[in-house]
Protein backbone atom coordinates (compact mmCIF):
# COMPACT_ATOMS: atom_id res chain seq x y z
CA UNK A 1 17.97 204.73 19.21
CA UNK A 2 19.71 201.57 20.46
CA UNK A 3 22.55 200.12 18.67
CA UNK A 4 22.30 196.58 17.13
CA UNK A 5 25.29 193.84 18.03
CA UNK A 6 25.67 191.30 15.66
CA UNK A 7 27.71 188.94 17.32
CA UNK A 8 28.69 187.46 13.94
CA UNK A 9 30.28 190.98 13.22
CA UNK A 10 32.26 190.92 16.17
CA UNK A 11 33.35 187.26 15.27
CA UNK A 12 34.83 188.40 12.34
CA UNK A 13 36.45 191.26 13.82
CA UNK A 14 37.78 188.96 15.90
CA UNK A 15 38.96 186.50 13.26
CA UNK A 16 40.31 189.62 11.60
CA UNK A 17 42.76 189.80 14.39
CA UNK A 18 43.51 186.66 15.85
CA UNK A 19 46.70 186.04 13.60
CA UNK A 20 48.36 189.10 16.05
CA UNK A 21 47.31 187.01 19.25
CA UNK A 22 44.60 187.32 21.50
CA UNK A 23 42.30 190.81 20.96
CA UNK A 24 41.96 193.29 23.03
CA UNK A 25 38.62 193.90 23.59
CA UNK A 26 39.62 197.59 22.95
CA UNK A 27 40.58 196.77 19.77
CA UNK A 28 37.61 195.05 18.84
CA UNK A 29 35.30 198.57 20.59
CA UNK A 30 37.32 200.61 18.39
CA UNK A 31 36.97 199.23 15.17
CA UNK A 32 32.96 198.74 16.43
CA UNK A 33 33.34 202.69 17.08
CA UNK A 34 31.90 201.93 20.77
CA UNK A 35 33.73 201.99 24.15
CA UNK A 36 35.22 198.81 26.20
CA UNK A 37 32.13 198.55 28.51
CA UNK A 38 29.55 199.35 26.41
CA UNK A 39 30.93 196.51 23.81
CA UNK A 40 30.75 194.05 27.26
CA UNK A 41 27.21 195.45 27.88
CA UNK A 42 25.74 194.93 24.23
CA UNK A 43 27.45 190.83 24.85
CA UNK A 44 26.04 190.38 27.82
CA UNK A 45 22.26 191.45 26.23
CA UNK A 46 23.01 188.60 23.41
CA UNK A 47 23.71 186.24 26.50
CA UNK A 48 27.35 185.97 25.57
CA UNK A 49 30.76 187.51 27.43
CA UNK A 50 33.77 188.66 25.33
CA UNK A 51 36.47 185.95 26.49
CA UNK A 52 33.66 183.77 25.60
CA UNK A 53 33.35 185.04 22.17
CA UNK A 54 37.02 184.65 21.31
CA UNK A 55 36.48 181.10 22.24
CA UNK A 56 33.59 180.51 20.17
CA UNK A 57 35.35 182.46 17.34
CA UNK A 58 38.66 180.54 17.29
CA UNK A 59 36.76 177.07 17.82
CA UNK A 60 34.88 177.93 14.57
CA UNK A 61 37.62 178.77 12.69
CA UNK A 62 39.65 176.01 14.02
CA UNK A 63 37.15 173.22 12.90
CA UNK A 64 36.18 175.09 9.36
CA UNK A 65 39.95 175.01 9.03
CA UNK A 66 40.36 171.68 9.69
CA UNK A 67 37.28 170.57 7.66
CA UNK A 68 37.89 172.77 4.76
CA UNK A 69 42.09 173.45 4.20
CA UNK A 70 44.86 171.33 4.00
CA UNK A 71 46.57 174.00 6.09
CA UNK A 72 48.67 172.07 8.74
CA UNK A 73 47.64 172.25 12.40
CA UNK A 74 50.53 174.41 13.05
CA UNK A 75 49.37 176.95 10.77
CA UNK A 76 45.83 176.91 12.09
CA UNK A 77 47.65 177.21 15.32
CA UNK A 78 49.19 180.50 14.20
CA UNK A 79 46.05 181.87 12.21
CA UNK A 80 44.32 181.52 15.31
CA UNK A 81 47.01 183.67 17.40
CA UNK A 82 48.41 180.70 19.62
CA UNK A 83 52.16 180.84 20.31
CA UNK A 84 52.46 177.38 19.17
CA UNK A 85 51.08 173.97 17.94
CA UNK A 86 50.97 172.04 21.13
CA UNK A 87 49.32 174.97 22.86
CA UNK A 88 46.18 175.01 20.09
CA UNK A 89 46.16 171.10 20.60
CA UNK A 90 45.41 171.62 24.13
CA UNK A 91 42.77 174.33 23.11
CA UNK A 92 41.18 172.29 20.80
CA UNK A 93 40.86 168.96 22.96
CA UNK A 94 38.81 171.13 25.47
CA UNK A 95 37.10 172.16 23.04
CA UNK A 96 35.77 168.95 20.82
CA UNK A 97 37.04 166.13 23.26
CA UNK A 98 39.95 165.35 20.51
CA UNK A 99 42.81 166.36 19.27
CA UNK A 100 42.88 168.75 15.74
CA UNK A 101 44.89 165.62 13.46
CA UNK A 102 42.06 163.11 14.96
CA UNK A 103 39.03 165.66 14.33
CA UNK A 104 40.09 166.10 10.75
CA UNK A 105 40.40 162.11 10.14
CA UNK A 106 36.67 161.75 11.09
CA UNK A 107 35.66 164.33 8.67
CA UNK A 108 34.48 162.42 5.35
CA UNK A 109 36.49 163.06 2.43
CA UNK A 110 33.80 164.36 -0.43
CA UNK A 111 35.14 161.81 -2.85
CA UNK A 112 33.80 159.20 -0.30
CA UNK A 113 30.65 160.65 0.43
CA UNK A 114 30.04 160.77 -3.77
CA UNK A 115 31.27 157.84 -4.83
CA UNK A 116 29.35 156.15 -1.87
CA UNK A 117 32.41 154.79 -0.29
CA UNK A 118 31.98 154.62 3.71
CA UNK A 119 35.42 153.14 4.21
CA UNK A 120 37.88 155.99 3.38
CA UNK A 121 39.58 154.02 0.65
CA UNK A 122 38.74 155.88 -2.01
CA UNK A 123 40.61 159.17 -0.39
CA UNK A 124 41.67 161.44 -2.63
CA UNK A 125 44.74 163.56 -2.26
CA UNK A 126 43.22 165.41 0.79
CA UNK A 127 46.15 166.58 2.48
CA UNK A 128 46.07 164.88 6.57
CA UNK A 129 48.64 166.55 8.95
């Protein structure tokens, strides 16, 4: 019987070890209890490559992270397994077409969005790094 891949299983594997610096894909195998290659050949049946999953992994996290903690962006930076701030920045502009501080000052603050306020000035104490 063939083996389901959730790729949202290997995301969070992924997540899980990003704060240690990029995976290994034979980290990621092991803890799925399948080799290297066969790991690469149940991605490429989903349509998706494992450098490309990192990517999409640390993008996600990056932007929830942004959108939803005050954490500052060299934290993120860190959680993510970059070496350093300026490095994620550089990431992250690929990424969106912005940089992380500009990203999360386009996000509406939920105080705005409930109190009907489209100009910002009702902002709350939501932490901007």
């Amino acid at each position: 019987m063939a083996r389901q891949l959730s790729l949202e299983a290997v995301c969070r594997l992924i997540d899980a070890l990003l704060p240690k610096g990029y995976p290994a894909i034979e980290d990621v195998a092991h803890l799925l209890r399948v080799s290297p290659r066969t790991l690469q050949r149940m991605l490429s049946e989903e349509g998706a490559n494992y450098s490309g999953m990192v990517e999409r992994c640390r993008r996600q996290t990056a932007c929830d992270s942004l959108e939803y903690t005050g954490k500052s962006v060299k934290d993120i930076a860190t959680d993510l397994g970059y070496r350093d701030a300026s490095s994620f920045s550089r990431a992250f502009r690929r990424w969106t077409g912005t940089a992380p501080r500009a990203y999360r000052k386009q996000i509406p603050d939920p105080q705005d969005v409930h109190s009907g306020r489209q100009d910002g000035s009702a902002r709350g104490t939501k932490m901007v790094q």
